[in-house]
Every structure is written in structure tokens, then in C-alpha cells.
C-alpha atoms as a PDB file:
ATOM      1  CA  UNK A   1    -151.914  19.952 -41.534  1.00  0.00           C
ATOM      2  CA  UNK A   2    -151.901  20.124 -45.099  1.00  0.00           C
ATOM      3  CA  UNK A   3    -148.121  19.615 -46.200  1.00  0.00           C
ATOM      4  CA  UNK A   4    -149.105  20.588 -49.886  1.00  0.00           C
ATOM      5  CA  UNK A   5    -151.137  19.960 -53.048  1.00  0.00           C
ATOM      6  CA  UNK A   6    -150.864  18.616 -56.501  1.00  0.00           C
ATOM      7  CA  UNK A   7    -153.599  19.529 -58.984  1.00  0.00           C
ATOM      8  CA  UNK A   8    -155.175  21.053 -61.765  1.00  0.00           C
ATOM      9  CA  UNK A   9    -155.409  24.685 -62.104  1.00  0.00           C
ATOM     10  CA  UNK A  10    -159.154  25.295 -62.386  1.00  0.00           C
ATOM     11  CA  UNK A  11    -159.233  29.032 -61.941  1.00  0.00           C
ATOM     12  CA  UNK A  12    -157.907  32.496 -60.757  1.00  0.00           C
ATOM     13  CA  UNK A  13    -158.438  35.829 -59.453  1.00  0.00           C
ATOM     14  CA  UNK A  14    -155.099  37.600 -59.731  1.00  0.00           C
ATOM     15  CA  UNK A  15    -156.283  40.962 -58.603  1.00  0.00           C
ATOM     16  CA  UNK A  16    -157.209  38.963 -55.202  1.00  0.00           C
ATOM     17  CA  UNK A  17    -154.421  36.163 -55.229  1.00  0.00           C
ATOM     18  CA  UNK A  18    -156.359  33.707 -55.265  1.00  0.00           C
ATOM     19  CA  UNK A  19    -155.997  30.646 -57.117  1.00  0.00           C
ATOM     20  CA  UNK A  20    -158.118  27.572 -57.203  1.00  0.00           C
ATOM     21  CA  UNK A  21    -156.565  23.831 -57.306  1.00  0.00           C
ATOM     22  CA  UNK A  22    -158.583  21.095 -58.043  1.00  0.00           C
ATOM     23  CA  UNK A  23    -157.203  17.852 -56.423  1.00  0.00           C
ATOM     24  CA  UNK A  24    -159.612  14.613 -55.147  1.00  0.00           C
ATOM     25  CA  UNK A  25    -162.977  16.071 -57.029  1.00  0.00           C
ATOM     26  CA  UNK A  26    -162.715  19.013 -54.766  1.00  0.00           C
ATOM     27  CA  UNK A  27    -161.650  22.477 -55.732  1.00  0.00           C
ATOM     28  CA  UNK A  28    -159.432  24.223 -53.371  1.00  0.00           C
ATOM     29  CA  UNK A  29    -159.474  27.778 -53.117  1.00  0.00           C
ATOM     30  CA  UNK A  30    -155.476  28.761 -52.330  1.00  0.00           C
ATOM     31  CA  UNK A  31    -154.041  32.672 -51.842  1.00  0.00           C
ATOM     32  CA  UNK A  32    -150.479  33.088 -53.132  1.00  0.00           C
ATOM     33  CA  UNK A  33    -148.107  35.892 -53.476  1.00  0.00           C
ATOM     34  CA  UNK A  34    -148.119  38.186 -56.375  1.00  0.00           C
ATOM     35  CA  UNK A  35    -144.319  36.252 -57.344  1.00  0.00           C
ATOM     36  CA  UNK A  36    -146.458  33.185 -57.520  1.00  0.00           C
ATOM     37  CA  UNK A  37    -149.366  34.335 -59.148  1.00  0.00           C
ATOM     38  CA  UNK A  38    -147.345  35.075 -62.004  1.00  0.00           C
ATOM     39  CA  UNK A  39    -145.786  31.722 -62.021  1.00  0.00           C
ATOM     40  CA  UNK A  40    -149.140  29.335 -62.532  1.00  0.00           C
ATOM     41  CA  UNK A  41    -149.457  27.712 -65.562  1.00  0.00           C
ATOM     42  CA  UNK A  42    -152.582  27.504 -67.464  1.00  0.00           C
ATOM     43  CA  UNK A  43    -156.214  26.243 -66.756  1.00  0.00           C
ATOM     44  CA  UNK A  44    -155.949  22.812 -66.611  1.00  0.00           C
ATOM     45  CA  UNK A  45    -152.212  21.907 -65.805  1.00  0.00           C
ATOM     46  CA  UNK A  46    -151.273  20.428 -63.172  1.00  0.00           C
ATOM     47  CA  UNK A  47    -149.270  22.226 -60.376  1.00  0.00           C
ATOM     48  CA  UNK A  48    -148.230  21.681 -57.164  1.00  0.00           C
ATOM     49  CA  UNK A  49    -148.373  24.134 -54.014  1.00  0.00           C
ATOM     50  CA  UNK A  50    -146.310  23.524 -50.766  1.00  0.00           C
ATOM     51  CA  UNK A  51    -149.287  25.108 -48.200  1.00  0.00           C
ATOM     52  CA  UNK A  52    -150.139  26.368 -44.528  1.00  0.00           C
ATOM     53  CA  UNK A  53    -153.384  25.970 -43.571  1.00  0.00           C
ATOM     54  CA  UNK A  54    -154.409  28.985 -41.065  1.00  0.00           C
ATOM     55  CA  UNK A  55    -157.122  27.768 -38.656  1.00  0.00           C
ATOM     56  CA  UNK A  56    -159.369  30.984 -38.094  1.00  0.00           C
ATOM     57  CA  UNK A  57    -162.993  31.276 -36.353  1.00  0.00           C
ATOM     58  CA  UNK A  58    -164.771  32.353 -39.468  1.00  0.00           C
ATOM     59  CA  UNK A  59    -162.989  29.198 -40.885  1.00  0.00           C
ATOM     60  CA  UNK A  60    -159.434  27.669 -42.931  1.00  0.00           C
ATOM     61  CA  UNK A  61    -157.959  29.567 -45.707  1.00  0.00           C
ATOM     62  CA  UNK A  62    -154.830  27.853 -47.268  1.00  0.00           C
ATOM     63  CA  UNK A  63    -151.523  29.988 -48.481  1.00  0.00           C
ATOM     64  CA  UNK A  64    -149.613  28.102 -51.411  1.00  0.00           C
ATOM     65  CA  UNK A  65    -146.265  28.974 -52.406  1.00  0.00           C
ATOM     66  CA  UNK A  66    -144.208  27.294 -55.258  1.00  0.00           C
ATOM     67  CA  UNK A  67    -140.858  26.391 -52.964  1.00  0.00           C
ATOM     68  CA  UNK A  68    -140.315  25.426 -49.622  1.00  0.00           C
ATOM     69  CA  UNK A  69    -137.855  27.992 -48.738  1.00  0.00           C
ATOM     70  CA  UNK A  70    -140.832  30.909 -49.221  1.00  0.00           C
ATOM     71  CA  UNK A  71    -143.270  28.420 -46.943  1.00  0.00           C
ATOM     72  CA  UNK A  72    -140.681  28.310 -44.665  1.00  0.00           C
ATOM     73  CA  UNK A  73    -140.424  32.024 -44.795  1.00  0.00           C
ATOM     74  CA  UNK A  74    -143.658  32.586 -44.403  1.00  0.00           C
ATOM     75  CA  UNK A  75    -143.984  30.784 -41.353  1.00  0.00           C
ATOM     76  CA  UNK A  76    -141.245  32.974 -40.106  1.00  0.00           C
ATOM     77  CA  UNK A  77    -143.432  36.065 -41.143  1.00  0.00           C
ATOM     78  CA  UNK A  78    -146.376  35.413 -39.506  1.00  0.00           C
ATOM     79  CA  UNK A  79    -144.727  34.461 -36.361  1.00  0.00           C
ATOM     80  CA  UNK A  80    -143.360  38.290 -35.896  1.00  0.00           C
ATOM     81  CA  UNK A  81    -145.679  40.177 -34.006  1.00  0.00           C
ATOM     82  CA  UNK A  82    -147.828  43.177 -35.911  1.00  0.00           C
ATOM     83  CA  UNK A  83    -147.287  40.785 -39.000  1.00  0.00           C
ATOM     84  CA  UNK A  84    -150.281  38.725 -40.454  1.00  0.00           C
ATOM     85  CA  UNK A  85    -150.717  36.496 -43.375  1.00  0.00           C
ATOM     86  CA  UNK A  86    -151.258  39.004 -45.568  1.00  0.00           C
ATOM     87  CA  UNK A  87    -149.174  41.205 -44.625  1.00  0.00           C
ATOM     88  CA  UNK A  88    -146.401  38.176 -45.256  1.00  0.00           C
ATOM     89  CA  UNK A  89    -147.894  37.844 -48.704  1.00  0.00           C
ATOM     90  CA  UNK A  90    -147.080  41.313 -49.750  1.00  0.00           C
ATOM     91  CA  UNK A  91    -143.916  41.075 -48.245  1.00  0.00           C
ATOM     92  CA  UNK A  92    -143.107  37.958 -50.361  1.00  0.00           C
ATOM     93  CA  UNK A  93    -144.870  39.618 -53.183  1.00  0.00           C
ATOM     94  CA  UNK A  94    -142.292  42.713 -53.002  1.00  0.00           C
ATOM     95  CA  UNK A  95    -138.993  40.638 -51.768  1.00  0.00           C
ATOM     96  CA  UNK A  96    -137.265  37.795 -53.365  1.00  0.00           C
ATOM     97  CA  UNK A  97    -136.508  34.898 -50.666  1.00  0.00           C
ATOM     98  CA  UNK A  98    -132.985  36.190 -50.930  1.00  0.00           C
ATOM     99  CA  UNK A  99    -133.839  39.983 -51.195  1.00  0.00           C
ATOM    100  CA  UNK A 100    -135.552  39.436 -47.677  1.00  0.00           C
ATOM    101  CA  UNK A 101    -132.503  37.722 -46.294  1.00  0.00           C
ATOM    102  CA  UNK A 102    -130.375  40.849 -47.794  1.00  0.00           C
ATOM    103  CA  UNK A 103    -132.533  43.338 -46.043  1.00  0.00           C
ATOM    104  CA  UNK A 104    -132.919  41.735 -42.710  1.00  0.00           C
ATOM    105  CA  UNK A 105    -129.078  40.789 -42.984  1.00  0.00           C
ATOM    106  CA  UNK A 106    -128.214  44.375 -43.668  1.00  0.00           C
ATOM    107  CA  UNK A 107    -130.438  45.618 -41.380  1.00  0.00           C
ATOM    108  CA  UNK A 108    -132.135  47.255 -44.481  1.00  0.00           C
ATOM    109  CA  UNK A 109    -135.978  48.083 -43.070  1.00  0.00           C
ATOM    110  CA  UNK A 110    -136.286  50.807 -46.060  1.00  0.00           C
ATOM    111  CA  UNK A 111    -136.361  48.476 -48.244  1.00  0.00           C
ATOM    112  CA  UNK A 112    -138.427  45.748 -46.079  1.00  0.00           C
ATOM    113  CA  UNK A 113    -141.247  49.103 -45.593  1.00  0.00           C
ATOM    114  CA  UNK A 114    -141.324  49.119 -49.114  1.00  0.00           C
ATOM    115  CA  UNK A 115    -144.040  45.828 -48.647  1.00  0.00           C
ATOM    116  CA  UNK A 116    -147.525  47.204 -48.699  1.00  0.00           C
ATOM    117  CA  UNK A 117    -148.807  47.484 -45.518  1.00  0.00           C
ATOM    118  CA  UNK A 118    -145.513  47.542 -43.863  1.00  0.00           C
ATOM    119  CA  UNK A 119    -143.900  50.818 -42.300  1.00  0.00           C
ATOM    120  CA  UNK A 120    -140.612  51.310 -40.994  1.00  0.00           C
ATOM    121  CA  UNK A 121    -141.730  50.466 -37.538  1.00  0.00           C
ATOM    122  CA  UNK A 122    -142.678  47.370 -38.325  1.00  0.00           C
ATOM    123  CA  UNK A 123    -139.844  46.482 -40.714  1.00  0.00           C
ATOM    124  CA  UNK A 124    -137.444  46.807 -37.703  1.00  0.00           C
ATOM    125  CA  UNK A 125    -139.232  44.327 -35.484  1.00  0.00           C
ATOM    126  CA  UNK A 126    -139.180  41.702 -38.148  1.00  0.00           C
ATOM    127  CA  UNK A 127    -135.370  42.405 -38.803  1.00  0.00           C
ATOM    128  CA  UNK A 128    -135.075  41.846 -34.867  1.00  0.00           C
ATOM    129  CA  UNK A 129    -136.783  39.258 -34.193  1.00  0.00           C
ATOM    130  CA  UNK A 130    -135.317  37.229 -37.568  1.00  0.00           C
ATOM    131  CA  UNK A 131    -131.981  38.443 -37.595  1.00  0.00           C
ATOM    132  CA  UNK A 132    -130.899  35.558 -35.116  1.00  0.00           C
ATOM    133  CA  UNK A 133    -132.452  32.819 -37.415  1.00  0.00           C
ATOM    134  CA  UNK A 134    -130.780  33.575 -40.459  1.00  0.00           C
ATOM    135  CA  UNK A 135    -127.511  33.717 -41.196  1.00  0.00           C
ATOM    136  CA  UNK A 136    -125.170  35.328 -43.896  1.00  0.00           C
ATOM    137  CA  UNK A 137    -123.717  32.020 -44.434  1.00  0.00           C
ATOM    138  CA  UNK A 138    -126.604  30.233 -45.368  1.00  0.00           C
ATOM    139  CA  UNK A 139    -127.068  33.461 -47.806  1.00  0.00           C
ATOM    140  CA  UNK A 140    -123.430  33.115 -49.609  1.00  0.00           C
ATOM    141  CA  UNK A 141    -123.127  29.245 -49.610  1.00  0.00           C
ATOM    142  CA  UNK A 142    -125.090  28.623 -52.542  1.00  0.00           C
ATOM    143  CA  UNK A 143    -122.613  30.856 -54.540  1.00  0.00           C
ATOM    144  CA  UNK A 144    -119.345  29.380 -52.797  1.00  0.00           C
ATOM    145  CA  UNK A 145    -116.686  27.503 -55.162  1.00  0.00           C
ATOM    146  CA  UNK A 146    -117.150  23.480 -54.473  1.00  0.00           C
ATOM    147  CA  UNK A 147    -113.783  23.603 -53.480  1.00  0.00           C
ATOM    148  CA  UNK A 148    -113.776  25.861 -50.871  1.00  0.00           C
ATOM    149  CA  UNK A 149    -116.470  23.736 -49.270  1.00  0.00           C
ATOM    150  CA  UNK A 150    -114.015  20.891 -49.047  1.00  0.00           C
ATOM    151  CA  UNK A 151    -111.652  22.672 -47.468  1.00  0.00           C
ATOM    152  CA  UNK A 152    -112.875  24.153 -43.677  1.00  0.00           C
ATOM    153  CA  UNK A 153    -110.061  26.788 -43.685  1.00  0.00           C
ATOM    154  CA  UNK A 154    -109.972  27.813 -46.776  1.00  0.00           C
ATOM    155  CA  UNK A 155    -113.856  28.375 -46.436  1.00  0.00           C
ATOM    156  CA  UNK A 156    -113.601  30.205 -43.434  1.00  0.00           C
ATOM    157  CA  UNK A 157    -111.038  32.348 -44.951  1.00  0.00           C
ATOM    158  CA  UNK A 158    -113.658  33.052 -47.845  1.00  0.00           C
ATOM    159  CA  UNK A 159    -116.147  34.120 -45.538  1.00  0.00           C
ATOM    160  CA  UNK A 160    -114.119  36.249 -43.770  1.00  0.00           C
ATOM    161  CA  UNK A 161    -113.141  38.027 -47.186  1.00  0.00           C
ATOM    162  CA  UNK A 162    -116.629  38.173 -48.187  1.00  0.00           C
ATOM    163  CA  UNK A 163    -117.916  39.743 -44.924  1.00  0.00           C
ATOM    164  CA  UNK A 164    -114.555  42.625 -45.616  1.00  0.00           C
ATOM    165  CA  UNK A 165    -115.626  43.061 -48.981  1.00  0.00           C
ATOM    166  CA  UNK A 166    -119.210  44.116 -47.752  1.00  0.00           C
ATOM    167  CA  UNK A 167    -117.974  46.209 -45.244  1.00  0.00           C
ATOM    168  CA  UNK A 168    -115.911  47.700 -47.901  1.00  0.00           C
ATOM    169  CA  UNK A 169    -118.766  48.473 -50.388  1.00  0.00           C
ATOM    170  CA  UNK A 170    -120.918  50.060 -47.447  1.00  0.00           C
ATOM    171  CA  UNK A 171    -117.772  51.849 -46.375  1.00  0.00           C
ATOM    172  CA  UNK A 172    -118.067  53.444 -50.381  1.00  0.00           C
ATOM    173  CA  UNK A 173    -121.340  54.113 -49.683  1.00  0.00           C
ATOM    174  CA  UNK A 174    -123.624  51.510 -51.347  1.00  0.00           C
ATOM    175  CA  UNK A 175    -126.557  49.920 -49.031  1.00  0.00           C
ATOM    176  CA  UNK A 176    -125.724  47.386 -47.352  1.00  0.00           C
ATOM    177  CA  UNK A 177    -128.302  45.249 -48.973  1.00  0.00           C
ATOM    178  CA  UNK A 178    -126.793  46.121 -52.198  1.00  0.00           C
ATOM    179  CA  UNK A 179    -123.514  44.849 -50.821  1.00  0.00           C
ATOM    180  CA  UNK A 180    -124.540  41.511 -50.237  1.00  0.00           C
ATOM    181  CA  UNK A 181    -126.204  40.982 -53.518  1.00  0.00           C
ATOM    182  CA  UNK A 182    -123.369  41.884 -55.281  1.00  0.00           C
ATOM    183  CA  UNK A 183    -120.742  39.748 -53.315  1.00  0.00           C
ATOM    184  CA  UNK A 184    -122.913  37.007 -53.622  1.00  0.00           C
ATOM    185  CA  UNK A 185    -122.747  37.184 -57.310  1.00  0.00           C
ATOM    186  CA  UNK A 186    -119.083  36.876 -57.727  1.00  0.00           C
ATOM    187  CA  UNK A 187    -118.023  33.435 -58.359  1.00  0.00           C
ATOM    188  CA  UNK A 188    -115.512  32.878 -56.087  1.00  0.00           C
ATOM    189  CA  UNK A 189    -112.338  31.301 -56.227  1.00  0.00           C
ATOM    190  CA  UNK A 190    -110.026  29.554 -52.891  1.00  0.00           C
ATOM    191  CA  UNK A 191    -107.394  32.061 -53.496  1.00  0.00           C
ATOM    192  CA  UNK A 192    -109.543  35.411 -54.109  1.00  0.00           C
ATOM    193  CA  UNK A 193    -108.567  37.818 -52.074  1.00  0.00           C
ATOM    194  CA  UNK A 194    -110.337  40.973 -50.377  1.00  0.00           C
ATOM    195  CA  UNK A 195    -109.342  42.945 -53.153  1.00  0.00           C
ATOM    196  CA  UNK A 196    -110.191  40.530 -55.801  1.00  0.00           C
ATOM    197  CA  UNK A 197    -113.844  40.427 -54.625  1.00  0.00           C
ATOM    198  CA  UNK A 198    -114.095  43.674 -54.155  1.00  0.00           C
ATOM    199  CA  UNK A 199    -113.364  44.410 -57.165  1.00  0.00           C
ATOM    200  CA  UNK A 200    -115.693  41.715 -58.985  1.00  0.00           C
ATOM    201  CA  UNK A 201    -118.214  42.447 -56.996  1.00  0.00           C
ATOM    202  CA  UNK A 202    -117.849  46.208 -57.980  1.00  0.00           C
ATOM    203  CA  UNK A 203    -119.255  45.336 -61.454  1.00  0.00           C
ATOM    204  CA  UNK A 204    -121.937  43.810 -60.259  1.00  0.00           C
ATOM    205  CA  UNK A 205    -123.239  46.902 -58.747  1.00  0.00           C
ATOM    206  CA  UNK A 206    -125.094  48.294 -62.092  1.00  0.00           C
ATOM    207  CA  UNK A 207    -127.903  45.804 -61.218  1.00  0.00           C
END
């Protein structure tokens, strides 16, 4: 398995997502998402491509992607049924890592059908079958006040006034997706209450 590469940028074909690396004296030929397209630098930098190498029987084709989270999401992508590699790609193209985890969160397959090549039907699955293997937590922690962390209760108390603030929002009628992005934007304090984040997180809703 190919873990991931460091090279120059030799060339590109953006309208095909296809980018090739040259690393060793040999030039690999990589497809990336349309997010990550737009991120390469310029013919002859150097970049570097976490990869998955899929083993087909016409022959290998390598996916690069700039962070580990999106390889790891890929993975997850491809492993739902009636969902290929690039069918993952567009997803990844249309979805943020953390929009995805929104959407399946939320149970949001609009906006997951909203992929190319991706209908409602299909959204749902992938929200079913991923659901279980991410959690809301590991969506909100990154926004979490450092004390909170150091503090079990208090953090569990936070959570449990994040989760009522979302419910709140949907209750107003905002998506649920929506929700979570814009509780996950407030910077939160130990003492914030319901009503506090509600109503932080209510200003956040313009986005």
C-alpha cells in the first residue's frame, strides 16, 4: 500500500482530476477531488498527497487527498455499498469533511444527493451505514473551550447544552445540518448556558 507521496507537480488535467506527481524519476498519475484540485500549487513545487491505491483488473489508479481526515473519509465512502471511488470524489468535491459529518449527523441526505451522481436513495444508505462511526462529539470538540476539556463534568454538561441548542434551532425550523454548523461556531464558554448558545449560535445562522 502506498501510504502517500511527496513530489513535484509535473502536470494537470483539472477538467478530469487528475494530477500528476513526479517522485523517484517516475511520474505518478493521481485523481483528486475538485477541493483539492484547487489547492495544488504550481508546476514544479513540491507537494505531498496522503493516497489509496485501488487494485482493479484493468490495473491501479491512485486517489490523493491533501489531509488524512478526507483519506480517511474516503475509505469510509467507498466502503458503503452503491458508492464507488468516484462517486466518493464528487462527494468530497461537493462536502467539506465537516459538511459531510453535518449531513450524515443530521440525517441531512438532501444535501448529501446534492453530490453528482448521488440521489436521495443512495444518500440514506451512506447516512446509515456511517451514522454509527461518527460521532457529534468528535464534530464539536475541536471548537470546545480548553477548559471544559479539563473538566469531565463540566464537558459533559456542554455537550448536553449543545445537543439542546440544536434541537432548539431545528425546533425554529432551520435544517438540522444548519444547526450543527452554527453551534459549532460559537466559542464556548464552561458556564454558557442553553440559552446563551442559542442565542450565539443564532447569529451565526446568516452563513
Amino acid at each position: 500500500m502506498i501510504a502517500h507521496i511527496r513530489g513535484k507537480l509535473i502536470y494537470i488535467e483539472p477538467e478530469d482530476g487528475i494530477a500528476v506527481v513526479e517522485t523517484g524519476g517516475i511520474g505518478y498519475v493521481i485523481l483528486l477531488s475538485g477541493r483539492d484540485m484547487e489547492l495544488l500549487p504550481g508546476y514544479g513545487d513540491e507537494v505531498k498527497l496522503y493516497t489509496y491505491l485501488q487494485v482493479r483488473e484493468d490495473g491501479l489508479q491512485l486517489y490523493g487527498f491533501f489531509t488524512r481526515e478526507d483519506q480517511k473519509l474516503f475509505k469510509m465512502l467507498i466502503g458503503v455499498s452503491g458508492i464507488g471511488p468516484k462517486g466518493a470524489l464528487g462527494i468530497l468535491t461537493a462536502l467539506s469533511a465537516d459538511d459531510l459529518r453535518f449531513a450524515v449527523l443530521a440525517d441531512d441526505a438532501k444535501t448529501i444527493a446534492k453530490s453528482p451522481g448521488i440521489g436521495v436513495k443512495t444518500a440514506q444508505k451512506l447516512i446509515l451505514e456511517l451514522k454509527d462511526k461518527l460521532k457529534i462529539e468528535d464534530v464539536l470538540e475541536a471548537r470546545m473551550h480548553p477548559a471544559a476539556k479539563e473538566n469531565q463534568v463540566a464537558a459533559s454538561d456542554l455537550a448536553d447544552a449543545k445537543n439542546e441548542a440544536i434541537e432548539a434551532l431545528t425546533a425554529l425550523g432551520y435544517s438540522a445540518s444548519d444547526s450543527l454548523k452554527a453551534v459549532r461556531q460559537v466559542e464556548m464558554k464552561d458556564e454558557m448556558t442553553v440559552e446563551d448558545i442559542l442565542k450565539a449560535a443564532l447569529k451565526n445562522m446568516s452563513f
